[in-house]
Protein backbone atom coordinates (compact mmCIF):
# COMPACT_ATOMS: atom_id res chain seq x y z
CA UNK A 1 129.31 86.22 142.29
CA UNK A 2 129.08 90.09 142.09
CA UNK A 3 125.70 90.00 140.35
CA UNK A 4 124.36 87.84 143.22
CA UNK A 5 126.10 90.17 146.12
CA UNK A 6 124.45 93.22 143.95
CA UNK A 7 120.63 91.16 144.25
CA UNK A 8 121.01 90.89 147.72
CA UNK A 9 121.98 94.33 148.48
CA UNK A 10 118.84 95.74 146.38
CA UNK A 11 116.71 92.36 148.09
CA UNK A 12 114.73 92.57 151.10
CA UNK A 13 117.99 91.68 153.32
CA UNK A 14 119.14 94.89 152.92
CA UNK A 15 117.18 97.20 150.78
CA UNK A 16 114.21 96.07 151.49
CA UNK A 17 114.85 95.94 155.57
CA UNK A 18 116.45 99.46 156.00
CA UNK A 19 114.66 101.30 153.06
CA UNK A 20 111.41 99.31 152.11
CA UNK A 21 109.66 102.47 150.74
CA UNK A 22 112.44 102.48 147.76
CA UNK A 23 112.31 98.77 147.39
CA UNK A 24 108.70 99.20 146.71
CA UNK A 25 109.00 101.76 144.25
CA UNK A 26 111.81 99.80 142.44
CA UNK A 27 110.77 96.67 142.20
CA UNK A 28 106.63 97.01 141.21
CA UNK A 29 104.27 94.05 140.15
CA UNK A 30 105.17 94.48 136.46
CA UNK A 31 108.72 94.56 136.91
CA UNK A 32 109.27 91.62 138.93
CA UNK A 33 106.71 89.90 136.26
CA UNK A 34 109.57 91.08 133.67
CA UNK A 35 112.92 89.84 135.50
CA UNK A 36 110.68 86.52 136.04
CA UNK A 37 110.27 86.55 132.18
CA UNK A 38 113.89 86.99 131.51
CA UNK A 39 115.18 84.56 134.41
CA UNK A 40 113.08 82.10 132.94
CA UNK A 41 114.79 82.89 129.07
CA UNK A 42 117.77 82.61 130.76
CA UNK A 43 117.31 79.38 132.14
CA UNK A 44 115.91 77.82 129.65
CA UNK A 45 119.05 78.81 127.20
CA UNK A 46 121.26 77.67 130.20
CA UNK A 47 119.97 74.27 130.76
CA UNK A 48 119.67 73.85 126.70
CA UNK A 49 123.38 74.65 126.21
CA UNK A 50 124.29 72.33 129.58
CA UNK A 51 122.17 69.92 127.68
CA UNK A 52 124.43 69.81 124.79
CA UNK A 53 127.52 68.74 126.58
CA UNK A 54 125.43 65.20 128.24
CA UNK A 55 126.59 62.85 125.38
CA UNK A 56 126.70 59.62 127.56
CA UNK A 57 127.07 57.69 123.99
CA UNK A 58 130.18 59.67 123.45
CA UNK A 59 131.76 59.52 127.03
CA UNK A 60 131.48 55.77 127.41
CA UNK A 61 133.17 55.83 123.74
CA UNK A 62 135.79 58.12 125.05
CA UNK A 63 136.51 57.09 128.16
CA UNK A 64 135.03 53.20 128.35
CA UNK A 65 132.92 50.96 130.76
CA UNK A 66 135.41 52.01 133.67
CA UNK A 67 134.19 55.24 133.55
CA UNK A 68 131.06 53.82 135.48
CA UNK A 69 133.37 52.94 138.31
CA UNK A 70 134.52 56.60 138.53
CA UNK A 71 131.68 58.22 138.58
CA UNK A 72 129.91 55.63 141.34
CA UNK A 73 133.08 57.20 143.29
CA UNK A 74 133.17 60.41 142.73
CA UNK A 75 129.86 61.10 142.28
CA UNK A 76 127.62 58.85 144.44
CA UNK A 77 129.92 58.08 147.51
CA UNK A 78 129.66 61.59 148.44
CA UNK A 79 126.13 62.32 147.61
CA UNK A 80 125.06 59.33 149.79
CA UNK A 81 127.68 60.78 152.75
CA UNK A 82 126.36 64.52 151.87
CA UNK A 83 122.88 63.50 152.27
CA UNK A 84 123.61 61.43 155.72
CA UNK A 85 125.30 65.04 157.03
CA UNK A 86 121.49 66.77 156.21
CA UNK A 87 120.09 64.18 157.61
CA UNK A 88 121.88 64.41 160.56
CA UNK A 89 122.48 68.05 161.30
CA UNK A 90 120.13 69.47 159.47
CA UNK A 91 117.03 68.33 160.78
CA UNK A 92 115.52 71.05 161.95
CA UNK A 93 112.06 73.55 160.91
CA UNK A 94 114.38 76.30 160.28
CA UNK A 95 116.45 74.64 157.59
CA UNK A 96 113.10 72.30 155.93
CA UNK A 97 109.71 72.29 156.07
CA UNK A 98 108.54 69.92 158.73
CA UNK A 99 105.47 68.68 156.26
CA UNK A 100 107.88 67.17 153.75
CA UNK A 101 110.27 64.03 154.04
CA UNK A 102 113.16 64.51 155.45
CA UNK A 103 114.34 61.85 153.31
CA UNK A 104 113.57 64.16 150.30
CA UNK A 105 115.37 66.94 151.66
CA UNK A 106 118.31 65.48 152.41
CA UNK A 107 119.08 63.45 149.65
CA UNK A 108 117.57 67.00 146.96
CA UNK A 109 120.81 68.85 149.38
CA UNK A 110 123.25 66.32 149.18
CA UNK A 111 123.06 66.25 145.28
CA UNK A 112 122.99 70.32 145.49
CA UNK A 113 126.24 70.54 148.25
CA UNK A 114 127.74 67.99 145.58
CA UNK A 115 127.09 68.95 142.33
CA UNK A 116 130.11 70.58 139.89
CA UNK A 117 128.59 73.25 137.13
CA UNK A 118 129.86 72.41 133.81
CA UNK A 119 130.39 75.94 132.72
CA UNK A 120 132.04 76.69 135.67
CA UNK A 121 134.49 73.94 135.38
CA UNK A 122 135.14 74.93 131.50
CA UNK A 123 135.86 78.39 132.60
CA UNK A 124 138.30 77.03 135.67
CA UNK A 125 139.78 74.81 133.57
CA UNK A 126 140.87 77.39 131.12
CA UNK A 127 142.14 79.76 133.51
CA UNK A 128 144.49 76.75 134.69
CA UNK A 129 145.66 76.04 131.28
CA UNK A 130 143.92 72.63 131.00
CA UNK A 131 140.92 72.67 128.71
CA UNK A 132 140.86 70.28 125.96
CA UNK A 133 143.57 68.22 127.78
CA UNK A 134 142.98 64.28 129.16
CA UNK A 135 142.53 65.72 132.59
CA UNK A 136 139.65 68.03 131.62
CA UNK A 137 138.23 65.23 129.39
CA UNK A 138 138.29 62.72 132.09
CA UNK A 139 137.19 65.87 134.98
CA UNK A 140 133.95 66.94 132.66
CA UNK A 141 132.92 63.16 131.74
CA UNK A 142 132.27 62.43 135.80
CA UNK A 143 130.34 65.75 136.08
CA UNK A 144 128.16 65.36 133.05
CA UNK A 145 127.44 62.17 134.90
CA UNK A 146 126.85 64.24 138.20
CA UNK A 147 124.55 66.97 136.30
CA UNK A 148 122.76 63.64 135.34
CA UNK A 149 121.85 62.86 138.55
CA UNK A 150 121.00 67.08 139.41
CA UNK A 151 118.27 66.36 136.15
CA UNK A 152 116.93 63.39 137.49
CA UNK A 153 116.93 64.73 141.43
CA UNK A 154 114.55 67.55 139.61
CA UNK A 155 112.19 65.57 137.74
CA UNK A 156 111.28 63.29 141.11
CA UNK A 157 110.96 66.76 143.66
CA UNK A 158 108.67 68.16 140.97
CA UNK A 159 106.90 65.17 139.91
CA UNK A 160 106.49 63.78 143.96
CA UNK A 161 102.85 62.94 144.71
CA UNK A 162 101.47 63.88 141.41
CA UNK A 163 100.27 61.38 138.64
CA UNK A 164 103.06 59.98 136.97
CA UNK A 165 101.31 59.12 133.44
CA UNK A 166 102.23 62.52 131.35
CA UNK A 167 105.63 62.20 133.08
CA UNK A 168 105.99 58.78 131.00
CA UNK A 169 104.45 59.97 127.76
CA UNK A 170 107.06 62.83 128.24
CA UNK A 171 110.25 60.79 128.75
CA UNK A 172 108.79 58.47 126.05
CA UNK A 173 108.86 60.80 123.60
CA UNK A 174 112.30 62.02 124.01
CA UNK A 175 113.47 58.49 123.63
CA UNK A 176 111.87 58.41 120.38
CA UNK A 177 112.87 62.03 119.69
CA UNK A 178 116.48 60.74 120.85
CA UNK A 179 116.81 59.04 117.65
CA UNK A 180 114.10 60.38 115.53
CA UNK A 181 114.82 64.29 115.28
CA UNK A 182 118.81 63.95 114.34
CA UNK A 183 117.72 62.50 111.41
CA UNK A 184 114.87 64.44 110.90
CA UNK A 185 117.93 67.49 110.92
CA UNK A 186 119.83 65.72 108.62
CA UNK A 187 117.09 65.04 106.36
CA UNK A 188 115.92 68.76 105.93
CA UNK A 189 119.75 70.04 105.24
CA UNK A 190 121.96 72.23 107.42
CA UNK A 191 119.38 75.75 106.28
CA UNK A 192 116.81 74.54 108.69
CA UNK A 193 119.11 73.17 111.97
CA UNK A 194 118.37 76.97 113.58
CA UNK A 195 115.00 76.84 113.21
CA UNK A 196 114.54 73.36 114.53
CA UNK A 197 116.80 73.67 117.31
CA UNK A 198 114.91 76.51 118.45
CA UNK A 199 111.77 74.79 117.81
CA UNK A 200 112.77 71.53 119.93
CA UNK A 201 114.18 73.77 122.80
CA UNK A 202 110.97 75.93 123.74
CA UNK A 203 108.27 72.95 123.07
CA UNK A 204 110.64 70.13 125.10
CA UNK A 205 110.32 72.99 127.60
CA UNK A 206 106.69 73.49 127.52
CA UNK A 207 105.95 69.86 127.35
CA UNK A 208 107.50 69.13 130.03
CA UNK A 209 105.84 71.57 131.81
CA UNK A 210 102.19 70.45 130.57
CA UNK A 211 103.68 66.51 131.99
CA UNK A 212 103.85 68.19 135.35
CA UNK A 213 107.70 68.30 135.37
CA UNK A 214 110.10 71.44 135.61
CA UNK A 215 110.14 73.15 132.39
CA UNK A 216 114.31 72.82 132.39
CA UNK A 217 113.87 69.30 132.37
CA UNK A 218 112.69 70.01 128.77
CA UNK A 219 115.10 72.33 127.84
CA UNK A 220 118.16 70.19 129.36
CA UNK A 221 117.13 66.72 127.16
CA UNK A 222 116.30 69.02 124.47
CA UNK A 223 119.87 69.88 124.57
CA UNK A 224 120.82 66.16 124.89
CA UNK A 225 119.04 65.48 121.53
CA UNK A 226 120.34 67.61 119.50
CA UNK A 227 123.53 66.53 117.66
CA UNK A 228 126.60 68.23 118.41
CA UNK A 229 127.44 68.61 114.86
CA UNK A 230 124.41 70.81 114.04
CA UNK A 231 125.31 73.28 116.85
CA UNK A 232 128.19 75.37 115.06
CA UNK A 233 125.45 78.26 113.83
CA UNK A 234 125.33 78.83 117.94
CA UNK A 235 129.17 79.67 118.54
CA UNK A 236 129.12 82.51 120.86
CA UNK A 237 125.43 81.71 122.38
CA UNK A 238 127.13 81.15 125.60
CA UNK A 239 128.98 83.92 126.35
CA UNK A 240 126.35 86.43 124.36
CA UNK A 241 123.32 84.49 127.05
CA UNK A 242 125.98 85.11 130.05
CA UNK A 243 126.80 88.87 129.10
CA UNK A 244 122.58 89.98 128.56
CA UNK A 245 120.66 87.24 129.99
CA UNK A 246 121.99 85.24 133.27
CA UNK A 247 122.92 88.76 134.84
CA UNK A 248 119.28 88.94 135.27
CA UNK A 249 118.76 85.61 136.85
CA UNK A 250 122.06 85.97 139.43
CA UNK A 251 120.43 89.49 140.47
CA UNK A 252 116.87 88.13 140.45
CA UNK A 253 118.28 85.55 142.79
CA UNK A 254 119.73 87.68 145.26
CA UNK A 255 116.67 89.33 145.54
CA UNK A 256 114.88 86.84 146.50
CA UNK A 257 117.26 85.83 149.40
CA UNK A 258 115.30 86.30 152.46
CA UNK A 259 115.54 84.78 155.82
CA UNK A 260 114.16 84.37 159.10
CA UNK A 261 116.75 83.46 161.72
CA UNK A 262 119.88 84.89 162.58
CA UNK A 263 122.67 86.34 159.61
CA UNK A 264 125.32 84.45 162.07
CA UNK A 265 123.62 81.22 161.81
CA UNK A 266 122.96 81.47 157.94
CA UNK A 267 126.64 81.85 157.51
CA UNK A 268 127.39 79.17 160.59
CA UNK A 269 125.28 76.83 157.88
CA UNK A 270 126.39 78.28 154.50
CA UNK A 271 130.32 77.17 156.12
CA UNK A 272 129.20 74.04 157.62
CA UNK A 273 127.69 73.12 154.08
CA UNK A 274 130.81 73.98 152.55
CA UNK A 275 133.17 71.93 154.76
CA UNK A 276 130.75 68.63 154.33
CA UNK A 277 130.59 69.52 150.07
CA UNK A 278 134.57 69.62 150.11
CA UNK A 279 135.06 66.63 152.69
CA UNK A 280 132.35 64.24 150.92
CA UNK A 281 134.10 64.95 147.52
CA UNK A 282 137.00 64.34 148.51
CA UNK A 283 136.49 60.94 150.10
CA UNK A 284 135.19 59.91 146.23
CA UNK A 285 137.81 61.58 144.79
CA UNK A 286 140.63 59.72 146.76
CA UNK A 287 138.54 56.68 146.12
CA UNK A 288 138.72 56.99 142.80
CA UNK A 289 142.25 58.55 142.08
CA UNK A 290 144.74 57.87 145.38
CA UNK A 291 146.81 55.64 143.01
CA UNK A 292 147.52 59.10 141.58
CA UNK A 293 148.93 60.72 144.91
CA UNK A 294 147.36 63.20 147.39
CA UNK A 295 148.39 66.43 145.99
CA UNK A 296 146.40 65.40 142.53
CA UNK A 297 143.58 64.24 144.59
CA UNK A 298 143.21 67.15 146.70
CA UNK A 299 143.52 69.38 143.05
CA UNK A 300 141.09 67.74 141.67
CA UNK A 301 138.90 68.16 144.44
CA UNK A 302 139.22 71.85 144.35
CA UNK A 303 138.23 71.83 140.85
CA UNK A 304 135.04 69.99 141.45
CA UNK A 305 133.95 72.55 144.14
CA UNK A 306 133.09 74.88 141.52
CA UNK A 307 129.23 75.17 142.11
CA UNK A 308 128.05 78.36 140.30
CA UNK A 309 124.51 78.47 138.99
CA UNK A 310 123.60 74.63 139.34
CA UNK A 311 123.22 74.34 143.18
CA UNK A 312 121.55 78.03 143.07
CA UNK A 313 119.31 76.81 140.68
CA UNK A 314 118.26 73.00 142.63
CA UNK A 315 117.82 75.33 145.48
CA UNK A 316 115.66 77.79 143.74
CA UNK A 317 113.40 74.14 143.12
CA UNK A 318 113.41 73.27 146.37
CA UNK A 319 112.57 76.62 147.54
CA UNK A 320 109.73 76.69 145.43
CA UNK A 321 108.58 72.79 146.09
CA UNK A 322 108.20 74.04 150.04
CA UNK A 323 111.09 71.54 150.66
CA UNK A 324 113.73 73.94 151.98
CA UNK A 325 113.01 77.00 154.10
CA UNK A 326 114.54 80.89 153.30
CA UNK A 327 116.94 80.35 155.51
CA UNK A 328 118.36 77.37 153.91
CA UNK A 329 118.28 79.14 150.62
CA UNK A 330 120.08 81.91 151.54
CA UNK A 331 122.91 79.56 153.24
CA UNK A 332 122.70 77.47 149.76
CA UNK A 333 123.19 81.07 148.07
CA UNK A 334 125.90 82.11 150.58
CA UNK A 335 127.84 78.35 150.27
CA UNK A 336 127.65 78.60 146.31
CA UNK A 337 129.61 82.17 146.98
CA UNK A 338 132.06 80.65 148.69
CA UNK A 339 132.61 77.53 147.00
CA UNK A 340 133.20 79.03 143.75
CA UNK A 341 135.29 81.82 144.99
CA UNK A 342 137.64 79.37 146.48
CA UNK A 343 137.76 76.25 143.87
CA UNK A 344 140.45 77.82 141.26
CA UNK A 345 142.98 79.85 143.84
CA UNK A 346 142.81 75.84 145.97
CA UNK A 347 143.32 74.13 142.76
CA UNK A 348 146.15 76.61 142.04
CA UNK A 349 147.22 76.12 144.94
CA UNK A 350 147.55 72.00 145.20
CA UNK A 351 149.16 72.42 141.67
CA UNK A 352 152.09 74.12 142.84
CA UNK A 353 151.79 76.59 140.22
């Protein structure tokens, strides 16, 4: 949250707008060509490691069919109900481009003003002294099924209106490379998982690129494919990536946070946003769990507000499709602030502890 504050203090908002002269000095062609090299690195890593943690296989073993029931609540209910609010308040030229469908944008923002980061939610759930209890099982199996839905929300923006035959070669192939390349590990020994992992990561990446499809889309199945029990060589990765690399990317971001219209009626937006994420949720999470009382439905709807890089990063997609406007970024930007701010001190706070 501080890194993205710090990019839009040195961004055109503020840096840019009162001392452009500086800003222009600072940030040169080839340096913005660098922090685009290392925000892509970054993601890349990111989406790989998110990747990791989509096992459907293992959560329907874990948790069963009913599991399918949970995540239709908690999940889908309030993307559908998120997407009607866009549709309904947000139809306007200064929030999405008037060319596009406003059918696309408001179903890409309802799965963005819904969506729960998993490495948010590991690093809430240890600060509230549940990871690696039922409740975070159970919390991180319904969001690995809502990331699901952020992948596939991607491929569709990126691949809309173009030819949809390398996009099919490409998720061919990682079917086959689904159950062709853990074997393939386990064939050449444990001495060659680095080198094949890294291998995997950065072509998945590139071919899906080449198929017309975002490049994370790669890196994210990548991540899917590879078997959990070849990953122990990266222990650390995460933390080491969030320490040099992601820095880069929250910064980056806040520098590119730039808008038209008026700061009050970004933030008007950015707290309307937050106010349909955290009433939508809610009506799937008491769906799904009122047998369980309202004070655990209310905490667990806390928990899920924790937003962090994924709904920055859909955003950044959209911004970059033409489908949202600056303005709506930087309310996206501003909502992802506060909604991860707030989500542990609420969930705290409906624990009673």
């Amino acid at each position: 949250m501080f890194q993205i504050f710090c990019g839009l203090l040195l961004g055109p908002s503020v840096l840019g707008f009162y001392w452009p002269e500086i800003s222009t000095q600072l940030f040169t062609a080839p340096v913005r060509a660098s922090l685009d090299t290392i925000q892509t690195l970054a993601i890349i890593i990111f989406c790989f490691l998110a990747g990791i943690e989509l096992k459907p296989r293992e959560v329907l073993q874990q948790e069963g069919s009913a599991i399918w029931i949970k995540a239709l609540q908690v999940v889908l209910v309030p993307i559908f109900l998120s997407s009607l609010c866009f549709y309904l308040f947000f139809n306007s030229g200064q929030w999405h481009d008037p060319s596009t469908s406003i059918i696309q944008f408001a179903w890409a923002m309802g799965v963005a003003g819904c969506i729960t980061a998993i490495p948010m939610l590991v690093i809430a759930a240890k600060s509230l002294d549940i990871f690696g209890t039922d409740l975070y099982r159970r919390l991180l199996a319904l969001v690995i099924f809502d990331d699901l839905i952020l992948w596939i929300t991607v491929a569709l923006i990126v691949a809309f209106g173009k030819t949809m035959i390398l996009a099919s070669l490409f998720f061919a192939a990682t079917a086959v490379m689904y159950w062709l390349f853990p074997r393939l590990m386990q064939q050449l020994g444990e001495n060659s998982w680095p080198t094949l992992t890294v291998t995997l990561c950065l072509t998945w990446a590139a071919f899906s690129y080449w198929a017309g499809l975002h490049w994370v889309l790669g890196a994210f199945l990548a991540g899917m494919i590879i078997p959990k029990n070849t990953t122990a060589w990266m222990k650390g990765l995460d933390e080491q990536q969030m320490y040099w690399l992601m820095p880069v990317f929250f910064i980056w971001t806040g520098l590119k946070v730039q808008w038209a219209g008026s700061l009050s009626a970004i933030i008007a937006a950015a707290v309307a946003m937050y106010m349909i994420a955290v009433i939508t949720k809610f009506v799937g999470v008491w769906l799904a769990y009122r047998s369980e009382g309202l004070r655990s439905v209310c905490f667990k709807t806390a928990l899920l507000q924790n937003k962090g890089l994924m709904e920055i990063f859909l955003a950044t997609v959209l911004l970059k499709a033409q489908i949202i406007t600056g303005d709506m970024f930087a309310a996206v930007v501003i909502m992802s602030l506060i909604s991860t701010g707030s989500a542990v001190p609420l969930a705290k706070l409906f624990r009673g502890k």
